[in-house]
C-alpha atoms as a PDB file:
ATOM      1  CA  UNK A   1      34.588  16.942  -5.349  1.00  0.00           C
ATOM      2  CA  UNK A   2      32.668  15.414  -2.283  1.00  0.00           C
ATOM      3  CA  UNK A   3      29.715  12.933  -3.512  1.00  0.00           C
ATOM      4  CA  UNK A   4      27.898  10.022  -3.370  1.00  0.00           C
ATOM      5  CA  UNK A   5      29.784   7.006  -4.819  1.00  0.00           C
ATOM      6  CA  UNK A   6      29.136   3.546  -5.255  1.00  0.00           C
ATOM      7  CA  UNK A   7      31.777   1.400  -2.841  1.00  0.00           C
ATOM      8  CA  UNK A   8      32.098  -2.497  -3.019  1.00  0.00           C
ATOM      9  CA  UNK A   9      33.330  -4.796  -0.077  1.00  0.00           C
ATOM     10  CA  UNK A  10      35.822  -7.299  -1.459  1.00  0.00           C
ATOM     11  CA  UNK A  11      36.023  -9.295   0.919  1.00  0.00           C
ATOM     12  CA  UNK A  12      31.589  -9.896   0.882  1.00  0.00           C
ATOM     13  CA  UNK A  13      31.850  -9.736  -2.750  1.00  0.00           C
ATOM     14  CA  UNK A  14      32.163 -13.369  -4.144  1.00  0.00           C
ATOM     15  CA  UNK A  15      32.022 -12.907  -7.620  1.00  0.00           C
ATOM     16  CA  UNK A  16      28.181 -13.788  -8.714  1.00  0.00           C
ATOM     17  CA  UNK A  17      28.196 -11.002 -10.884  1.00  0.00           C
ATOM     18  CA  UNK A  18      24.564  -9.754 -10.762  1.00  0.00           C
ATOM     19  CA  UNK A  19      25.905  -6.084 -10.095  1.00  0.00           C
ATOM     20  CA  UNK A  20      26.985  -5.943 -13.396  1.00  0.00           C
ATOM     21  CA  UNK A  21      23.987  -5.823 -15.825  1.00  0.00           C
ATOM     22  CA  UNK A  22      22.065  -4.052 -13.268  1.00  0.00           C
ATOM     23  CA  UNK A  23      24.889  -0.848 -13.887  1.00  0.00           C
ATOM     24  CA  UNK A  24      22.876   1.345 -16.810  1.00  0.00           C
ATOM     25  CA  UNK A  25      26.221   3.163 -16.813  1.00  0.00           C
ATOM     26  CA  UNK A  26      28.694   0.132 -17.363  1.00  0.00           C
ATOM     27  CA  UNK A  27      30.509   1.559 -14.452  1.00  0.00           C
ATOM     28  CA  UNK A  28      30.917  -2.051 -12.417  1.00  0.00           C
ATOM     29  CA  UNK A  29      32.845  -4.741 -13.927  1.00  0.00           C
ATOM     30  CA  UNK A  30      34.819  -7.541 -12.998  1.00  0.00           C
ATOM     31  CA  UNK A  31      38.186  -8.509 -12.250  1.00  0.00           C
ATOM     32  CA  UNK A  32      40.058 -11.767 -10.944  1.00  0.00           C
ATOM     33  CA  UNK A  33      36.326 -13.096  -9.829  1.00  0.00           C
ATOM     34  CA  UNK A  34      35.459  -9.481  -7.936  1.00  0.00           C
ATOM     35  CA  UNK A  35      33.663  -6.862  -8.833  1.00  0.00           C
ATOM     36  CA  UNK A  36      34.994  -3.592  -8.558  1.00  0.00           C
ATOM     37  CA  UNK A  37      34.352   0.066  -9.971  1.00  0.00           C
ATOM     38  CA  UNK A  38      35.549   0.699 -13.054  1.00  0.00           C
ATOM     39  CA  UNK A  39      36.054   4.805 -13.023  1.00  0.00           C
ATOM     40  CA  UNK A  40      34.458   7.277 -10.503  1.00  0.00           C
ATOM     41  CA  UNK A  41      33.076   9.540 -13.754  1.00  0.00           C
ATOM     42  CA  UNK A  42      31.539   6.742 -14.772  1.00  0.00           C
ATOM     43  CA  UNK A  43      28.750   6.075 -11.574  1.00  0.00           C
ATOM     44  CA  UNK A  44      26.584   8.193 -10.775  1.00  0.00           C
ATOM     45  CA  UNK A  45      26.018   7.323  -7.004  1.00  0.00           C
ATOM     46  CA  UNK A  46      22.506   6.519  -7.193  1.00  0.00           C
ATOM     47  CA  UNK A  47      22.807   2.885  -6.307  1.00  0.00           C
ATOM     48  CA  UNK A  48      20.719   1.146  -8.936  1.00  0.00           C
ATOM     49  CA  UNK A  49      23.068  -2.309  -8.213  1.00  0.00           C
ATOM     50  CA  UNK A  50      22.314  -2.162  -4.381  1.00  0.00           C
ATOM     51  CA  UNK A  51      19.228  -4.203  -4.746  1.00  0.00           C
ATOM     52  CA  UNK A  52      21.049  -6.685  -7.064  1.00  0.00           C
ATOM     53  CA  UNK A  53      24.213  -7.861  -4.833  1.00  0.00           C
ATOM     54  CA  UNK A  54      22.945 -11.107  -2.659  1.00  0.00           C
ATOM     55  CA  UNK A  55      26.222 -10.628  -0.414  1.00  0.00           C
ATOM     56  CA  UNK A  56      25.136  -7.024   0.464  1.00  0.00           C
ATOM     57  CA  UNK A  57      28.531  -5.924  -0.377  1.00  0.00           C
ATOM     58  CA  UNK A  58      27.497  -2.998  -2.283  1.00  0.00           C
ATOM     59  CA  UNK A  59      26.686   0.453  -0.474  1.00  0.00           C
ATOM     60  CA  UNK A  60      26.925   4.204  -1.222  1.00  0.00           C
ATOM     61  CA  UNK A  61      29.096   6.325   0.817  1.00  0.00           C
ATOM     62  CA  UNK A  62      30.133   9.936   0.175  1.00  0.00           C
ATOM     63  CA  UNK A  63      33.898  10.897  -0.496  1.00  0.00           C
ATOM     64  CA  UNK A  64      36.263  13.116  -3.043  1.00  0.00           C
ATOM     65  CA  UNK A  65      35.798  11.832  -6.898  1.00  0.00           C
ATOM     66  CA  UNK A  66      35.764  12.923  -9.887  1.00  0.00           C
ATOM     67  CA  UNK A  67      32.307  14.153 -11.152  1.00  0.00           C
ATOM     68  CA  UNK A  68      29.953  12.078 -12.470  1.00  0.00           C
ATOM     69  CA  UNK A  69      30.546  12.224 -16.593  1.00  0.00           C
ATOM     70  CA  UNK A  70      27.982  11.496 -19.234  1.00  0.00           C
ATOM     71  CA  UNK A  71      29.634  12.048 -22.237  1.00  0.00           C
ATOM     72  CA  UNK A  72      32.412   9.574 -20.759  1.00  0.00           C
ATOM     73  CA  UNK A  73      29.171   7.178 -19.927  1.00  0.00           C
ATOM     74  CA  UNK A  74      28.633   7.363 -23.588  1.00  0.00           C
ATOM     75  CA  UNK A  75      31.890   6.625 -24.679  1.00  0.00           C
ATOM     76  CA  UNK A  76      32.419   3.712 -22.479  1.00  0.00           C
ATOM     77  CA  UNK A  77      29.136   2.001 -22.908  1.00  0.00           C
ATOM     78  CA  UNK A  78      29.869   2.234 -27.005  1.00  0.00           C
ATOM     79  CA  UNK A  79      33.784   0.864 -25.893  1.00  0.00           C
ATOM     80  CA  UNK A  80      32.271  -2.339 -24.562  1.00  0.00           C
ATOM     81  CA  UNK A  81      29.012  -2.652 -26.841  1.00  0.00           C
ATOM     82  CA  UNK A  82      26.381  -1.593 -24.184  1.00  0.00           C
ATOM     83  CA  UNK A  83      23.213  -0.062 -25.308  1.00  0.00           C
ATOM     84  CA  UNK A  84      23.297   3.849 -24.173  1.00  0.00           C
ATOM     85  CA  UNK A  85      21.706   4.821 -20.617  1.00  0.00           C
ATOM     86  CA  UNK A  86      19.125   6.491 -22.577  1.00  0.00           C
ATOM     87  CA  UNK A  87      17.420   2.978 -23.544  1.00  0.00           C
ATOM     88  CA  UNK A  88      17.794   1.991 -19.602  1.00  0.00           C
ATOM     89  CA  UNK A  89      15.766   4.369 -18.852  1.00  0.00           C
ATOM     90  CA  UNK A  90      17.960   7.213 -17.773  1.00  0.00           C
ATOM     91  CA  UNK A  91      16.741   9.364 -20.320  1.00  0.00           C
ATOM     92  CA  UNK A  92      15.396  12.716 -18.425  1.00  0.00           C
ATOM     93  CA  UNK A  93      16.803  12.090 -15.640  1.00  0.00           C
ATOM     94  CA  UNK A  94      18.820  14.662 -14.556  1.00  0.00           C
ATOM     95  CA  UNK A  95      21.628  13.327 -13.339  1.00  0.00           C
ATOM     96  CA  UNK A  96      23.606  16.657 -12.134  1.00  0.00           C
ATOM     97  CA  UNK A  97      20.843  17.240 -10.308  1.00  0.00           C
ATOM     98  CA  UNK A  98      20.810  14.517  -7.758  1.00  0.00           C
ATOM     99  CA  UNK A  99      24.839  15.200  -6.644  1.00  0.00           C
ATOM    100  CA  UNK A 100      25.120  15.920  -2.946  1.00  0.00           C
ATOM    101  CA  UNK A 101      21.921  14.401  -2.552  1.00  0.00           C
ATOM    102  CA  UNK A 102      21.221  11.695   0.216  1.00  0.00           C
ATOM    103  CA  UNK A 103      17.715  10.251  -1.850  1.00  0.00           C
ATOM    104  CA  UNK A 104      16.561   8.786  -4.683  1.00  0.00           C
ATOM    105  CA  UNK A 105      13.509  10.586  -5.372  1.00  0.00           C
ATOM    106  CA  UNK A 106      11.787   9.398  -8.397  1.00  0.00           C
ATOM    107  CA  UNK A 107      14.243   6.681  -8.645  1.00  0.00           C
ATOM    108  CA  UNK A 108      11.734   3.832  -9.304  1.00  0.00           C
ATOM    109  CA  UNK A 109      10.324   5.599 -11.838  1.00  0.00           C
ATOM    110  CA  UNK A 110      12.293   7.167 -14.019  1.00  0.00           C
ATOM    111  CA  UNK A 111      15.336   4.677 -13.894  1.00  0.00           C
ATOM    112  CA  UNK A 112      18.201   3.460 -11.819  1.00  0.00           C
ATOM    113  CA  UNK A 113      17.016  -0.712 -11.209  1.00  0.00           C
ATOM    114  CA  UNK A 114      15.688  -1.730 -14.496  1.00  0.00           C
ATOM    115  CA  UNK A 115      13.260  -4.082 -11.919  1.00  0.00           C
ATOM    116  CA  UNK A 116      11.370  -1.033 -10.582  1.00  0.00           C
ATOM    117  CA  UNK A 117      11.120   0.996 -13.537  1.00  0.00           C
ATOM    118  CA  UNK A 118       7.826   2.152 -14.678  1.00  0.00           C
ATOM    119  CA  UNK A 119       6.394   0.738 -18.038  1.00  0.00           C
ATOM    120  CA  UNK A 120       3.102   0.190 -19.869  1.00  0.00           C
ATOM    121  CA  UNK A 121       2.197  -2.295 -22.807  1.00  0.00           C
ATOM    122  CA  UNK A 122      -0.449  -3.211 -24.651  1.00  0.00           C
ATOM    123  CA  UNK A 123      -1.513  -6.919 -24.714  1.00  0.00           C
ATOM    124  CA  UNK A 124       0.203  -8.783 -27.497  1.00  0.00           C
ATOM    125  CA  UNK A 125      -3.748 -10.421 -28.143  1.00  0.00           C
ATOM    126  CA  UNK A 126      -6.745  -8.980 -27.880  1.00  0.00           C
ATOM    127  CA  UNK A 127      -8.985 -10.100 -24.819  1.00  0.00           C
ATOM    128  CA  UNK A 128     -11.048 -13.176 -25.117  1.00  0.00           C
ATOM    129  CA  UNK A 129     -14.162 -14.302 -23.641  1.00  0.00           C
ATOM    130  CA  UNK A 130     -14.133 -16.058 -20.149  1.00  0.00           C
ATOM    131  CA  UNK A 131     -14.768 -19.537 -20.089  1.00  0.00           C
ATOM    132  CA  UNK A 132     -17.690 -20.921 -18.358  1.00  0.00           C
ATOM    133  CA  UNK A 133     -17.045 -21.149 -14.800  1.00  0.00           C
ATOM    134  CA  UNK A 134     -13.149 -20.840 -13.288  1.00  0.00           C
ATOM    135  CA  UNK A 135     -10.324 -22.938 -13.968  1.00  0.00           C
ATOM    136  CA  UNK A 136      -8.775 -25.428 -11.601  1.00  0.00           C
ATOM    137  CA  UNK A 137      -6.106 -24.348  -9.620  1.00  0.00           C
ATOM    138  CA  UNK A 138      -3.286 -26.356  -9.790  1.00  0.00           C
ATOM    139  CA  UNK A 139      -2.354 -25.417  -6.159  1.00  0.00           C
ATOM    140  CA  UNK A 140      -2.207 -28.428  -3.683  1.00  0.00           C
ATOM    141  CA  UNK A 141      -0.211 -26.832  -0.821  1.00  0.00           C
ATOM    142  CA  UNK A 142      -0.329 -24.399   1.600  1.00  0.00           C
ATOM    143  CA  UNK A 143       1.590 -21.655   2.771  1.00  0.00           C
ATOM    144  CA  UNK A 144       3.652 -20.955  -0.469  1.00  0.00           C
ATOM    145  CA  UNK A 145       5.838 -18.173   0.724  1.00  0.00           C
ATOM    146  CA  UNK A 146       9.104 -19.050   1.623  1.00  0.00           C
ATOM    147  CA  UNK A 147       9.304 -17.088   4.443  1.00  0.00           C
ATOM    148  CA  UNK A 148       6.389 -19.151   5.730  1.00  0.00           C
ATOM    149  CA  UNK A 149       6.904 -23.192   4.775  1.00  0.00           C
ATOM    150  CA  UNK A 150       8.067 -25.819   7.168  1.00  0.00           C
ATOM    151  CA  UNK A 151      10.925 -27.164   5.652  1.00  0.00           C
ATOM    152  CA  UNK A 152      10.329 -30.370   6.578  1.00  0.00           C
ATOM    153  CA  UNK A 153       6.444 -30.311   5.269  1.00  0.00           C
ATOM    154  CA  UNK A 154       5.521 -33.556   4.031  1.00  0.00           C
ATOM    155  CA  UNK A 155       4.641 -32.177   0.647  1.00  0.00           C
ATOM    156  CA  UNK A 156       8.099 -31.528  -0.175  1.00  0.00           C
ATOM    157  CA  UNK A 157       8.994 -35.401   0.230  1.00  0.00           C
ATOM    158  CA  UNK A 158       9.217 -37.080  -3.310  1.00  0.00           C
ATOM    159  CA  UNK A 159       8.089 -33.689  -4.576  1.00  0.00           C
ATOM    160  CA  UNK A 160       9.439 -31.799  -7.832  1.00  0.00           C
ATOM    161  CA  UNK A 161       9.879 -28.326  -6.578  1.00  0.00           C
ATOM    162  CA  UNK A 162       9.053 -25.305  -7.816  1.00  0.00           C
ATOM    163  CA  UNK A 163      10.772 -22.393  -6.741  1.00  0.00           C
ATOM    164  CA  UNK A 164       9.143 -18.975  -8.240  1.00  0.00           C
ATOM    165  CA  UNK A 165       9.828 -14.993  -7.995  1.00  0.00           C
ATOM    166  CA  UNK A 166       6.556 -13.760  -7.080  1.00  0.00           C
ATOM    167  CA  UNK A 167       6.001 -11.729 -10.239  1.00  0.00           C
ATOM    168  CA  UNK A 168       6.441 -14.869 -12.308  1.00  0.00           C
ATOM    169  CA  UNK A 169       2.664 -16.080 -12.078  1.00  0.00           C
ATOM    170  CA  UNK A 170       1.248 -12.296 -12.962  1.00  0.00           C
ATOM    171  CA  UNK A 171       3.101 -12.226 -16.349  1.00  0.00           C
ATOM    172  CA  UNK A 172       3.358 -16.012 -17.443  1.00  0.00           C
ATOM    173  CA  UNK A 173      -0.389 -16.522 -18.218  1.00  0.00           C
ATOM    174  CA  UNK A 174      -0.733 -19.958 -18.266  1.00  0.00           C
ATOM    175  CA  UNK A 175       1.668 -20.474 -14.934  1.00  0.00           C
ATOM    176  CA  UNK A 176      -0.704 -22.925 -13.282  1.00  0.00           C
ATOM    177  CA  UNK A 177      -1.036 -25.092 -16.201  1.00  0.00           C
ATOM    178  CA  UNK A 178       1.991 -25.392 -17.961  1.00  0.00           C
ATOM    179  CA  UNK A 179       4.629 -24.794 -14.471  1.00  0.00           C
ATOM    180  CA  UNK A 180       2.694 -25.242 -11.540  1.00  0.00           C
ATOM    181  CA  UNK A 181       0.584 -28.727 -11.977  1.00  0.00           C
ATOM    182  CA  UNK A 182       2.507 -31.409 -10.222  1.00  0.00           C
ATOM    183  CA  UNK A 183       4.569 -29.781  -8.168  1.00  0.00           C
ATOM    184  CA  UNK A 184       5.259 -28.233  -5.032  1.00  0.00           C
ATOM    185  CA  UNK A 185       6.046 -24.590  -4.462  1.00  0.00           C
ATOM    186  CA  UNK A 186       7.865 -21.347  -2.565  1.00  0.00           C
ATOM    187  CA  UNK A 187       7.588 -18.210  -3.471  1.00  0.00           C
ATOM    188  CA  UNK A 188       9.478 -14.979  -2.491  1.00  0.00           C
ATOM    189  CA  UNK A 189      11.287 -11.934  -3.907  1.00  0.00           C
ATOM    190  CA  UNK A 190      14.617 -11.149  -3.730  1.00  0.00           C
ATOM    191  CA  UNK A 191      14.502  -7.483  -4.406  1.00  0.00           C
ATOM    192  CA  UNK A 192      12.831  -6.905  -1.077  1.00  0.00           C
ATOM    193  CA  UNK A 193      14.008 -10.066   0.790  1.00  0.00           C
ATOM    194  CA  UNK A 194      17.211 -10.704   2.651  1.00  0.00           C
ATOM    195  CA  UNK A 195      18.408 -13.309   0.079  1.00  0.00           C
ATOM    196  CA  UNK A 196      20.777 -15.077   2.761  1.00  0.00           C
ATOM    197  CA  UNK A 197      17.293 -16.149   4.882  1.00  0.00           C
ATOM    198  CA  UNK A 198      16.985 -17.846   1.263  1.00  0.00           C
ATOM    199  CA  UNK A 199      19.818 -19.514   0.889  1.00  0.00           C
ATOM    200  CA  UNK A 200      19.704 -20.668   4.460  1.00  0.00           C
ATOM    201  CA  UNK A 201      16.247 -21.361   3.811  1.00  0.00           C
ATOM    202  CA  UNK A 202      16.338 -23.194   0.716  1.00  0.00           C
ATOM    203  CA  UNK A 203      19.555 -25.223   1.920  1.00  0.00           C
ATOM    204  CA  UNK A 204      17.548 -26.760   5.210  1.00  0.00           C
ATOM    205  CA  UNK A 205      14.740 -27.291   3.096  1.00  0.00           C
ATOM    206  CA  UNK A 206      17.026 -29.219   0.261  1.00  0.00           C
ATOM    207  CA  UNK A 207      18.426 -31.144   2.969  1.00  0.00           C
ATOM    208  CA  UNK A 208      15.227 -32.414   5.043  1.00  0.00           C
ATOM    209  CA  UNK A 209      13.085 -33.498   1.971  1.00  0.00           C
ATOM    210  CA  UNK A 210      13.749 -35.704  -0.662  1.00  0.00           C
ATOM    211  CA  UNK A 211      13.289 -33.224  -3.855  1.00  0.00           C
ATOM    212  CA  UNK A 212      13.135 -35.518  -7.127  1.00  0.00           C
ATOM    213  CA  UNK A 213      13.889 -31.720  -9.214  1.00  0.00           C
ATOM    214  CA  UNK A 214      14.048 -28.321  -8.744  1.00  0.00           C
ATOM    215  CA  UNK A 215      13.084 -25.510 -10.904  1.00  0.00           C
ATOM    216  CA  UNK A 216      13.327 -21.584 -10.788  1.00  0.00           C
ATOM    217  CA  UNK A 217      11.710 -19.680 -12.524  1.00  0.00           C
ATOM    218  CA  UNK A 218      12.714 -16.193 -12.143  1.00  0.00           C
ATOM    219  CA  UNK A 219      11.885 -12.669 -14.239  1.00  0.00           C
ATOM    220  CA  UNK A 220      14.233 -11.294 -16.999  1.00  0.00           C
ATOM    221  CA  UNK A 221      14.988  -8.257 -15.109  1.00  0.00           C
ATOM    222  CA  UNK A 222      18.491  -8.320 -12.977  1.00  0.00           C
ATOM    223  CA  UNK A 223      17.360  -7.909  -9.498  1.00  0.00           C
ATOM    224  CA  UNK A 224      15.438 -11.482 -10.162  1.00  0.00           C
ATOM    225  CA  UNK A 225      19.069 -13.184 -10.373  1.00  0.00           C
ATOM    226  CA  UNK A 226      19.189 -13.159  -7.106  1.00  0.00           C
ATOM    227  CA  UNK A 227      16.893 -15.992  -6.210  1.00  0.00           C
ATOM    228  CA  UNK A 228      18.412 -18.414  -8.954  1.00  0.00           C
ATOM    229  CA  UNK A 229      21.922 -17.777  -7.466  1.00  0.00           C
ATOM    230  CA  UNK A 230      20.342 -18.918  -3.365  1.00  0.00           C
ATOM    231  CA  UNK A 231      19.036 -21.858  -5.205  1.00  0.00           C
ATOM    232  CA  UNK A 232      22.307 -23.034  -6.733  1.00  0.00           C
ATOM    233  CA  UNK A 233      23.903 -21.772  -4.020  1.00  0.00           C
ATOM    234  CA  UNK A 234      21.935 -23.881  -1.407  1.00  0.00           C
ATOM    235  CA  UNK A 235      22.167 -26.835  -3.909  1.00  0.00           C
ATOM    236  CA  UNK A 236      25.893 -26.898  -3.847  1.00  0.00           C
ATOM    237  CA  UNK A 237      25.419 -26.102  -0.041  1.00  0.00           C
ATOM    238  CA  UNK A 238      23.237 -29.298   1.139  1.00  0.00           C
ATOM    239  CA  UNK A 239      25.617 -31.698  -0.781  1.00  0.00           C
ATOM    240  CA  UNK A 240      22.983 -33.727  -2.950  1.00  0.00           C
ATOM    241  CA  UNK A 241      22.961 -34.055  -6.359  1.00  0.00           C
ATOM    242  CA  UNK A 242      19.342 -32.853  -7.914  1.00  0.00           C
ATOM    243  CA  UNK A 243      18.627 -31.825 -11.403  1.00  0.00           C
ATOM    244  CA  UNK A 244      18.518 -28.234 -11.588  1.00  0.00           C
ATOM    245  CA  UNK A 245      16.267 -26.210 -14.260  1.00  0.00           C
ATOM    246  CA  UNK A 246      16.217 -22.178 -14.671  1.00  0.00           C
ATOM    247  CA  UNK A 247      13.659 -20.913 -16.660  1.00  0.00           C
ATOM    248  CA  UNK A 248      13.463 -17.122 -17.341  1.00  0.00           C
ATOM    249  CA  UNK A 249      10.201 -14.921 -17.966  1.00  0.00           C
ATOM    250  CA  UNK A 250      10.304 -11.605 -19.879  1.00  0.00           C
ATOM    251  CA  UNK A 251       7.737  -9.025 -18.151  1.00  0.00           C
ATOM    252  CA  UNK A 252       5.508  -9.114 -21.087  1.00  0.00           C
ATOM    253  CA  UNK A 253       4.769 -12.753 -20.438  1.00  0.00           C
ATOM    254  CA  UNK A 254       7.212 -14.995 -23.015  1.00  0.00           C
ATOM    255  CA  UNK A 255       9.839 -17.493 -21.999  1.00  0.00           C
ATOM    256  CA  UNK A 256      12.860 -16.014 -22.740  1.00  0.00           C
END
């Protein structure tokens, strides 16, 4: 049957792997360093793994293959000790119905990137009283965005640096504090950015100051991979040697 089917550039693709988890159905895995499809019945062409690949060598393109199979998703995902599509959020969503469809209506909400997918949760604590007056920001720079520093600002000289997904501060509640104090900082996302600016970014910066660390801290959801793998990638790319920390925040505001 004609449909819309995941397809994956070898020669882009250089093994990071980030497509992978990103896959509810299992369908991507890899082999000899490159990922590659594992079974047309096993995606379902809705691209949740576009968002994920930092070499944009992921796209959907419409030709003959086998239909899209759930009861072979289900199979597979048990064969390699996945938890079912139901638990990533696939449940309801009528796959069948989406075939020889060009969109991704509803995508964001009722599954496909784990990233973009709707949730509530109640506050592991109850609320507690403001304190008197507003706590100190810890800021002492400015722009933050990465799309927006000078890479050669003077507050990246002899600075530990702080590189944070933009989410990061909204669930870690004591970001300022415990992360942020000390150090300077960039910011950006790397669901909706072009994650080659960042690694070109992140490399001139790395070269033209004279970082004493670097961390990342990133979100526990796949898409937020991407900006750990421009950092290292940029670190291996400017040729110094800096210590290198990744720390990783769940969406519900603990350090995984």
């Amino acid at each position: 049957m004609l449909r819309k089917i995941v397809q994956i550039d070898q020669d882009r693709c250089n093994g990071c792997g980030l497509c992978v988890p990103s896959c509810a159905e299992g369908a991507i895995k890899m082999i000899n360093g490159k990922a590659v499809l594992s079974a047309d019945n096993l995606c379902d062409g809705l691209g949740a793994c576009l968002g994920e690949c930092p070499q944009d060598a992921i796209r959907i393109i419409e030709r003959e293959a086998d239909e899209f199979d759930e009861a072979e998703v289900a199979k597979h995902l048990t064969s390699i000790d996945k938890a079912p599509a139901e638990e990533h959020g696939h449940h309801g969503h009528g796959h069948h119905g989406h075939h020889g469809h060009g969109h991704h209506q509803g995508h964001g909400h009722s599954g496909g990137c784990p990233g973009s997918r709707a949730m509530s949760f109640e506050p592991k604590t109850a609320p507690v009283a403001a304190e008197a007056g507003s706590r100190q920001s810890m800021l002492a720079q400015w722009p933050v965005q990465l799309h927006l520093v000078p890479t050669s600002a003077p507050y990246f000289q002899d600075a530990d640096l702080l590189i944070a997904a933009d989410c990061v501060p909204f669930a870690y509640a004591d970001f300022h504090k415990d992360y942020l104090a000390g150090k300077a900082v960039v910011i950006g996302c790397p669901k909706l950015d072009d994650n080659q600016f960042y690694l070109q970014k992140l490399t001139e910066l790395f070269r033209n100051s004279s970082l004493k660390s670097i961390t990342v801290m990133r979100m526990e959801v796949p898409c937020c991979g991407g900006i750990v793998m421009a950092a290292r990638q940029a670190l291996a790319a400017c040729g110094k040697d800096i210590p290198f920390k990744e720390i990783t925040v769940g969406i519900q505001g603990e350090i995984r």
